[in-house]
C-alpha atoms as a PDB file:
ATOM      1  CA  UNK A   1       0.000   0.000   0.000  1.00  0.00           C
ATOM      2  CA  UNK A   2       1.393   3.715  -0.844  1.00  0.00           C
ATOM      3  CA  UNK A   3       2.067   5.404   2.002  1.00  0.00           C
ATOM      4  CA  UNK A   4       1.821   9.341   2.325  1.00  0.00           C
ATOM      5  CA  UNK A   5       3.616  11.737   4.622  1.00  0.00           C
ATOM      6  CA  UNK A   6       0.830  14.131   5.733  1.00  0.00           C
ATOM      7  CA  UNK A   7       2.111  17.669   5.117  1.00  0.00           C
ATOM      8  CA  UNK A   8      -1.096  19.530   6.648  1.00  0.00           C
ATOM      9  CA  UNK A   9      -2.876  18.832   9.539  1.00  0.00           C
ATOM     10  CA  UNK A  10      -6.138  17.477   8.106  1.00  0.00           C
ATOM     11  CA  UNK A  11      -9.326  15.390   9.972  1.00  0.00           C
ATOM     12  CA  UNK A  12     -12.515  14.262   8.552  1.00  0.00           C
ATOM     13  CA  UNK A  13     -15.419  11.672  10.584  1.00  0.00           C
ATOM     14  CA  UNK A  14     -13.821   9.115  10.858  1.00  0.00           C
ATOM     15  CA  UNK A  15      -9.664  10.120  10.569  1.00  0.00           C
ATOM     16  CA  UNK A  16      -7.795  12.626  11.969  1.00  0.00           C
ATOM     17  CA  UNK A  17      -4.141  13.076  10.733  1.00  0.00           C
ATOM     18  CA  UNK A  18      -1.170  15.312  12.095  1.00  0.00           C
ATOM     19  CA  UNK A  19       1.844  17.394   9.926  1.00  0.00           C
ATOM     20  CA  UNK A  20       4.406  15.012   9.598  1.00  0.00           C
ATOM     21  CA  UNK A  21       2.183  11.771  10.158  1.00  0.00           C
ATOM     22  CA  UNK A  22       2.658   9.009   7.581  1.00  0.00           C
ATOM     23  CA  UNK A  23      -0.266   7.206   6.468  1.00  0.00           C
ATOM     24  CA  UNK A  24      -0.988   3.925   4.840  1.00  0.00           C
ATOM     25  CA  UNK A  25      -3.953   4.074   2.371  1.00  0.00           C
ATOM     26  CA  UNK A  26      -5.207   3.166  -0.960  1.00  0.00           C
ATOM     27  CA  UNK A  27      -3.912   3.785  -4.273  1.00  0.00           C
ATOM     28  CA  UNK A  28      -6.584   5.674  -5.178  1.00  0.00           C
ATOM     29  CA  UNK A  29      -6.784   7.464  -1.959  1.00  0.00           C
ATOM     30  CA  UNK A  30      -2.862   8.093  -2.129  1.00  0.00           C
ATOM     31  CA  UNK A  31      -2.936   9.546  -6.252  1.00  0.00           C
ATOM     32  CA  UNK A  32      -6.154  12.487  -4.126  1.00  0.00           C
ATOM     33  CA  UNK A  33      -4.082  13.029  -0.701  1.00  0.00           C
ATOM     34  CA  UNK A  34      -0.417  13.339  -2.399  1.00  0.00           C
ATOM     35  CA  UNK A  35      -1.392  16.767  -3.990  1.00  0.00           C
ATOM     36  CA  UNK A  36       1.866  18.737  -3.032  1.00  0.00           C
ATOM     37  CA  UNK A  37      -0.026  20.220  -0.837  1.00  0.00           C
ATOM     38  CA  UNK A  38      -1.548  18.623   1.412  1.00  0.00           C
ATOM     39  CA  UNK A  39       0.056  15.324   1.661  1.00  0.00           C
ATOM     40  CA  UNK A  40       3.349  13.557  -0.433  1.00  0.00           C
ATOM     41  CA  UNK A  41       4.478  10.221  -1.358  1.00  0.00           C
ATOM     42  CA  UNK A  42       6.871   8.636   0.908  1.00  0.00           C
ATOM     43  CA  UNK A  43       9.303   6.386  -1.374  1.00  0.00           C
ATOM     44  CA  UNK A  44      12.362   4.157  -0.298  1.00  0.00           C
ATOM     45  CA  UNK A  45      11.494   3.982   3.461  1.00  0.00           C
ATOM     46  CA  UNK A  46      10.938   1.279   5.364  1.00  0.00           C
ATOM     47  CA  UNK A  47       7.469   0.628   7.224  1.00  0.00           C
ATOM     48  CA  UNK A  48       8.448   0.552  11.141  1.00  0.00           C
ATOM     49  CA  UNK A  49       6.810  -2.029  12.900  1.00  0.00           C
ATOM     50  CA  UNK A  50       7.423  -2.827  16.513  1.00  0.00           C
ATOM     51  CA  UNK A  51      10.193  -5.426  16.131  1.00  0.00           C
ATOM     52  CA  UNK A  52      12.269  -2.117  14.222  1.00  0.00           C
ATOM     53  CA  UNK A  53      10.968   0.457  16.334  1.00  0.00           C
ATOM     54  CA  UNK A  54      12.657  -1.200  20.170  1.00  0.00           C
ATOM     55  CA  UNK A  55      16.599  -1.188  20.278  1.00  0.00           C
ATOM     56  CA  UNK A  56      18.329  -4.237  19.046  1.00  0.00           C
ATOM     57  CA  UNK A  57      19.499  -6.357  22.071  1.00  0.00           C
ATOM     58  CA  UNK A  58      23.221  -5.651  22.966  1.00  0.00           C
ATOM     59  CA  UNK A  59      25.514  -8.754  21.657  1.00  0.00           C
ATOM     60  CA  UNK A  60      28.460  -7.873  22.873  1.00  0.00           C
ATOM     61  CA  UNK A  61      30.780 -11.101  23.231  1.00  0.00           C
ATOM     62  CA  UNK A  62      31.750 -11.886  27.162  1.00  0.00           C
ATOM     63  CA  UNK A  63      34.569 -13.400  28.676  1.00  0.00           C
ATOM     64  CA  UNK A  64      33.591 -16.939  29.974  1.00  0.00           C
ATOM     65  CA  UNK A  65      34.193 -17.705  33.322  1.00  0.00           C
ATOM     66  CA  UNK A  66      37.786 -20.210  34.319  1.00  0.00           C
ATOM     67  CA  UNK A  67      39.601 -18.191  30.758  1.00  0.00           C
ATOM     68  CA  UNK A  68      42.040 -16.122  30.082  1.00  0.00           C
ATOM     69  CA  UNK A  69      42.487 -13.184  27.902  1.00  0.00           C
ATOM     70  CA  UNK A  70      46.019 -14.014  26.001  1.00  0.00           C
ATOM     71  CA  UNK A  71      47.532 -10.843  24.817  1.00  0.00           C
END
């Protein structure tokens, strides 16, 4: 689905969207919003989804107990 970044403030009966907000929607819905003015197409980013959106876990290799470092 297209996505649009929202470049106007903008709410109707059943949406409400901020500046700045990108929204999913329908082609045809996306060729009416993406006007230049009030909305654009967002191309080449990626969707952020929760598993993106935390911090990646830290994987930092630890010494095991009983070894040595060896210089």
């Amino acid at each position: 689905m297209p996505r649009v970044r929202m470049l106007q403030s903008v709410a109707g009966e059943r949406f409400s969207w901020r500046a700045g907000e990108i929204v999913e929607m329908s082609a045809a819905d996306a060729k009416v919003w993406a006007d230049g003015y009030r909305g654009e197409l967002v191309r080449g980013e990626q969707a952020e989804t929760p598993e993106r959106s935390q911090a990646a876990p830290e994987t930092a290799a630890r010494p095991r107990p009983g070894r040595r470092k060896t210089s």
